[in-house]
Protein backbone atom coordinates (compact mmCIF):
# COMPACT_ATOMS: atom_id res chain seq x y z
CA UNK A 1 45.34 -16.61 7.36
CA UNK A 2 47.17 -13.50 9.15
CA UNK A 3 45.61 -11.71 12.68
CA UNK A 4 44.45 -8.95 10.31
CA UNK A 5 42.80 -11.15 7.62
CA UNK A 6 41.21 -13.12 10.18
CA UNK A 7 40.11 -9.88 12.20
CA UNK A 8 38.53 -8.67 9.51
CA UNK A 9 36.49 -11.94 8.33
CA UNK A 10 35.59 -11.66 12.12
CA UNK A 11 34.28 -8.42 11.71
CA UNK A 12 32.50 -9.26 8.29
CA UNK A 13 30.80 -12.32 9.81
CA UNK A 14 29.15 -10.18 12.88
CA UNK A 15 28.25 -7.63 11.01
CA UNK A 16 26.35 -10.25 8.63
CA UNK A 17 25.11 -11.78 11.80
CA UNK A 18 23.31 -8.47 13.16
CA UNK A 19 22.12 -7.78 9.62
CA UNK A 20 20.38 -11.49 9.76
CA UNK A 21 18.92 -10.63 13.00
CA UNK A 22 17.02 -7.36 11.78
CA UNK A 23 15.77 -9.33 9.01
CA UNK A 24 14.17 -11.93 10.62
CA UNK A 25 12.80 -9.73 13.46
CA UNK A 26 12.04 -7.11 10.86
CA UNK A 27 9.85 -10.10 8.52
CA UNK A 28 8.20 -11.24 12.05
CA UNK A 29 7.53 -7.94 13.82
CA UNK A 30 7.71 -4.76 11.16
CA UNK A 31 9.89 -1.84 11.31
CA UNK A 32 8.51 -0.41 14.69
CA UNK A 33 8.97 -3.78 17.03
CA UNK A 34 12.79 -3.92 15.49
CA UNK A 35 15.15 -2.32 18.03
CA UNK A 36 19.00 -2.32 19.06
CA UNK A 37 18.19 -3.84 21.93
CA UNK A 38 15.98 -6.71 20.41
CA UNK A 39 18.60 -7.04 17.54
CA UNK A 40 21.21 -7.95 20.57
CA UNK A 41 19.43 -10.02 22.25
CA UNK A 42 18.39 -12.04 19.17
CA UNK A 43 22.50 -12.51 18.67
CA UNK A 44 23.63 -12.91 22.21
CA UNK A 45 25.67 -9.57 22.40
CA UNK A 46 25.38 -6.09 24.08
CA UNK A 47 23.70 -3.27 22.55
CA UNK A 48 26.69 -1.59 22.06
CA UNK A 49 28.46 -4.04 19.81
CA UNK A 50 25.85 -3.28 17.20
CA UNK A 51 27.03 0.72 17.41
CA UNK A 52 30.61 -0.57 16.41
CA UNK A 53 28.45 -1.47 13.07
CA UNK A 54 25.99 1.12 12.27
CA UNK A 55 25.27 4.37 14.34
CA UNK A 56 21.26 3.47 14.66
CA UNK A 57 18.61 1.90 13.64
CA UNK A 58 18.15 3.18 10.01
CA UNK A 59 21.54 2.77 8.87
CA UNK A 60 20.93 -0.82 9.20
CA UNK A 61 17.58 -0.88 7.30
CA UNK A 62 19.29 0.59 4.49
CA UNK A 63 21.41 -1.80 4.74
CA UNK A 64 18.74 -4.28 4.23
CA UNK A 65 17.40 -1.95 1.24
CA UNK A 66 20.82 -1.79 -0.23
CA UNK A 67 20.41 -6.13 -0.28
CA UNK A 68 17.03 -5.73 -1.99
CA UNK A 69 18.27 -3.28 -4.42
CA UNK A 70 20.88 -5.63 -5.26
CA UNK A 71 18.76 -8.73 -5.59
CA UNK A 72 16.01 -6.56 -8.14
CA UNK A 73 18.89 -5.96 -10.10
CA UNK A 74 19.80 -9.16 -10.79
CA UNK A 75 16.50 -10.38 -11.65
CA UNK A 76 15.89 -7.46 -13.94
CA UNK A 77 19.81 -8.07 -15.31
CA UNK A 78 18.54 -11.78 -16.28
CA UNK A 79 16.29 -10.44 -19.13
CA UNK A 80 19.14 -8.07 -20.71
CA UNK A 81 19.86 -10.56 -23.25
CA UNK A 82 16.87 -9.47 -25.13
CA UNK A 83 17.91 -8.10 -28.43
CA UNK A 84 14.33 -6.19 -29.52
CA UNK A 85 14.41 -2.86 -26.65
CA UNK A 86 10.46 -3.05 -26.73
CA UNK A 87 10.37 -7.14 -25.98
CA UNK A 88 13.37 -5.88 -23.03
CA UNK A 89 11.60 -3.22 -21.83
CA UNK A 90 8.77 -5.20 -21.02
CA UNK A 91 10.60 -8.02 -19.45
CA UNK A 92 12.25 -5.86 -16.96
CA UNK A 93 9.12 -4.52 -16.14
CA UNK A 94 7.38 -7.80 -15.93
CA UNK A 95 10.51 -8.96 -13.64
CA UNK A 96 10.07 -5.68 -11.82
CA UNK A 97 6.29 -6.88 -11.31
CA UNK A 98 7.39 -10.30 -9.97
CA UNK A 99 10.01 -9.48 -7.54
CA UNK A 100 7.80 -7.20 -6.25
CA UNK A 101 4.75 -9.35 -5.41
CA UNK A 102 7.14 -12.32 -4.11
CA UNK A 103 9.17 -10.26 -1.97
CA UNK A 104 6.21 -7.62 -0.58
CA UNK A 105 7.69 -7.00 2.99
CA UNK A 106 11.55 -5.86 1.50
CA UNK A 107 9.64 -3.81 -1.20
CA UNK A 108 7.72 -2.06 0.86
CA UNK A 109 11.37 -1.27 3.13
CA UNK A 110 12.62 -0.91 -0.51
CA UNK A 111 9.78 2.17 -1.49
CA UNK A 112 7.73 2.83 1.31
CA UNK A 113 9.70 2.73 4.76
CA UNK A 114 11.13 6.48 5.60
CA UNK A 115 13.93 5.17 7.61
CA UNK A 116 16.14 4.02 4.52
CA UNK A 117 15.80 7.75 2.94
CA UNK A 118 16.27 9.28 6.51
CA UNK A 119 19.64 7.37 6.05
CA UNK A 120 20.50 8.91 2.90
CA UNK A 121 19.40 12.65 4.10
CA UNK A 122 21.78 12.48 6.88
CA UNK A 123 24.93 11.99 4.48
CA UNK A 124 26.61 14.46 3.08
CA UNK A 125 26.20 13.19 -0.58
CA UNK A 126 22.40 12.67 -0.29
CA UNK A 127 22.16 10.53 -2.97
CA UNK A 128 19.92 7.27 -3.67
CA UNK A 129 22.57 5.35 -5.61
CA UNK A 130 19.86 2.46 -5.58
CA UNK A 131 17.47 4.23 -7.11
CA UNK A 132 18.93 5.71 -9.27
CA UNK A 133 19.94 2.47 -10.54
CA UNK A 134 17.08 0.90 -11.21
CA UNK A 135 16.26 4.27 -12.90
CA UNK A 136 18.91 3.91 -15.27
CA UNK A 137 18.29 0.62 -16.11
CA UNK A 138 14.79 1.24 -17.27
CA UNK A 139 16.01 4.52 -19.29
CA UNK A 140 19.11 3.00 -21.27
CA UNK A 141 15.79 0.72 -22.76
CA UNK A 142 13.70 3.48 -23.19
CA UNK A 143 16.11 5.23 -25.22
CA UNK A 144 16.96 2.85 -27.53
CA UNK A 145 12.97 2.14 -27.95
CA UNK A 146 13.03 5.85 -28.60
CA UNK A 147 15.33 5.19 -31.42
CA UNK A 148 13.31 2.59 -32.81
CA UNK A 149 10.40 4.50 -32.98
CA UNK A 150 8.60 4.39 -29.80
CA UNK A 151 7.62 7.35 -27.24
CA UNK A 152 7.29 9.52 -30.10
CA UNK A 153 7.49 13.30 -29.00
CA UNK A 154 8.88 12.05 -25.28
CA UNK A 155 11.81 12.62 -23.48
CA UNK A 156 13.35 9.41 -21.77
CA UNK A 157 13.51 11.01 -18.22
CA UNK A 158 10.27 11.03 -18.09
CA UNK A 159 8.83 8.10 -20.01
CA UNK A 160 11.14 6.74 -18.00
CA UNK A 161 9.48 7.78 -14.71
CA UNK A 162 6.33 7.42 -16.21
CA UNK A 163 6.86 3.40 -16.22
CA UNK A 164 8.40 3.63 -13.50
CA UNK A 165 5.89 5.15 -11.10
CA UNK A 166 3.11 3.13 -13.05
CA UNK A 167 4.90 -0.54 -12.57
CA UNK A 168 5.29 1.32 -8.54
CA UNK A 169 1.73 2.07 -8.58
CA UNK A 170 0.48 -1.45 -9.56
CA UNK A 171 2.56 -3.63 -6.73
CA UNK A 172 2.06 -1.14 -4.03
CA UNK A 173 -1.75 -0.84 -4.09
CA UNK A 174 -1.22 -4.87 -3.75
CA UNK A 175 1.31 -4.84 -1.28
CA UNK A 176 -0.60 -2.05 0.88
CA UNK A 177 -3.78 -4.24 0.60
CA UNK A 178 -5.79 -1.37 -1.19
CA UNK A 179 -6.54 -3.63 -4.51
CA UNK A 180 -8.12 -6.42 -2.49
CA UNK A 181 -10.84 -4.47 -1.74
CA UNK A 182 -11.58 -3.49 -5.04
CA UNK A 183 -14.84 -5.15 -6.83
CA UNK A 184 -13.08 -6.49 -10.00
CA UNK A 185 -13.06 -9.77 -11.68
CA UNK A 186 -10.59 -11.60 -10.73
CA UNK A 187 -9.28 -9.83 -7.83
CA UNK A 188 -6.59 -12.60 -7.23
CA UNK A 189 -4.52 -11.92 -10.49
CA UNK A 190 -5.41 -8.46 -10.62
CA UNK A 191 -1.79 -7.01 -11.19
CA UNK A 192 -0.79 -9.57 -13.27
CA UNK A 193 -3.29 -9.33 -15.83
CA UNK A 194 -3.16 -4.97 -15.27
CA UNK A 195 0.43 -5.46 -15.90
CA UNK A 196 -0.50 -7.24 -19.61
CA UNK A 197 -2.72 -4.06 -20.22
CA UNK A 198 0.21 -1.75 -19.39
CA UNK A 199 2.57 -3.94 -21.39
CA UNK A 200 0.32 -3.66 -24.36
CA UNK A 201 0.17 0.24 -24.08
CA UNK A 202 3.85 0.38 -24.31
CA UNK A 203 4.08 -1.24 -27.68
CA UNK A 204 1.56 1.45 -28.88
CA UNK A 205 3.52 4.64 -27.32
């Protein structure tokens, strides 16, 4: 391995290393207890090595959402194989559903946290690449439902964000502790079992 290849595996490994750090302080603490300064310490180097890596604070938690983003998509990508759209749609929802609910805190950085987006405003293309992702995912299936007969009289935009904002709806009144205090039956497997409602409603659209 040459100075340069090594230099930048160097590089690649501290950068990892800080990005480990604001996890783990960010699962144990939230967003507001995570600093530069606590990041440091947590890694045994100066403040300022960390600005060598990202300028502040929310470049790095978009970082973080950039890891999440990757890690839905893959667990969304596992049901692709489905041949029927309708019986695909619903599994990436369903796997949309699950990732949610077993990884609350990064879904919540993922959807809810401002300092991700605050990111994104400050570059000059502004765009949510992740997002926009997931969004197309969701809409390449709801187009080729639409061509098997579904959504009748809809555009896929906005079925798309339609499912969308309803599968975003169901995990976040979970993850932001709202359902719990809900008198239902079964408050425990509440999502789940709205989610089977929702799924049946798309096979009747």
């Amino acid at each position: 391995m040459g100075i340069a290849e090594r230099k930048l595996r160097e590089k690649e490994q501290l950068r990892e290393l800080i990005l480990d750090a604001a996890r783990n302080l960010f699962f144990k603490h939230g967003f507001e207890k995570t600093s530069i300064r606590n990041i440091a310490e947590q890694i045994e180097y100066s403040p300022g090595i960390i600005y060598h890596y990202f300028k502040d604070k929310n470049e790095i938690f978009h970082a973080l959402h950039q890891e999440g983003f990757e890690n839905l998509k893959i667990k969304m990508e596992s049901v692709m194989n489905i041949a029927d759209p309708m019986g695909r749609l619903k599994a990436l929802c369903k796997n949309y559903v699950l990732f949610a609910l077993e990884n609350p805190i990064i879904y919540d950085l993922m959807f809810t946290l401002k300092a991700p987006m605050e990111h994104i405003l400050e570059e000059d293309e502004k765009t949510w690449k992740e997002g926009e992702g997931i969004f197309e995912m969701l809409k390449k299936n709801v187009r080729e439902c639409i061509m098997k007969g579904y959504f009748r009289g809809q555009n896929a935009d906005n079925a798309t964000y339609a499912i969308w904002a309803s599968l975003h709806g169901l995990v976040t009144l979970k993850i932001r502790d709202r359902s719990s205090l809900l008198k239902v039956n079964d408050a425990e497997n509440l999502v789940i079992n709205s989610f089977q409602s929702f799924s049946y409603m798309l096979d009747r659209q």
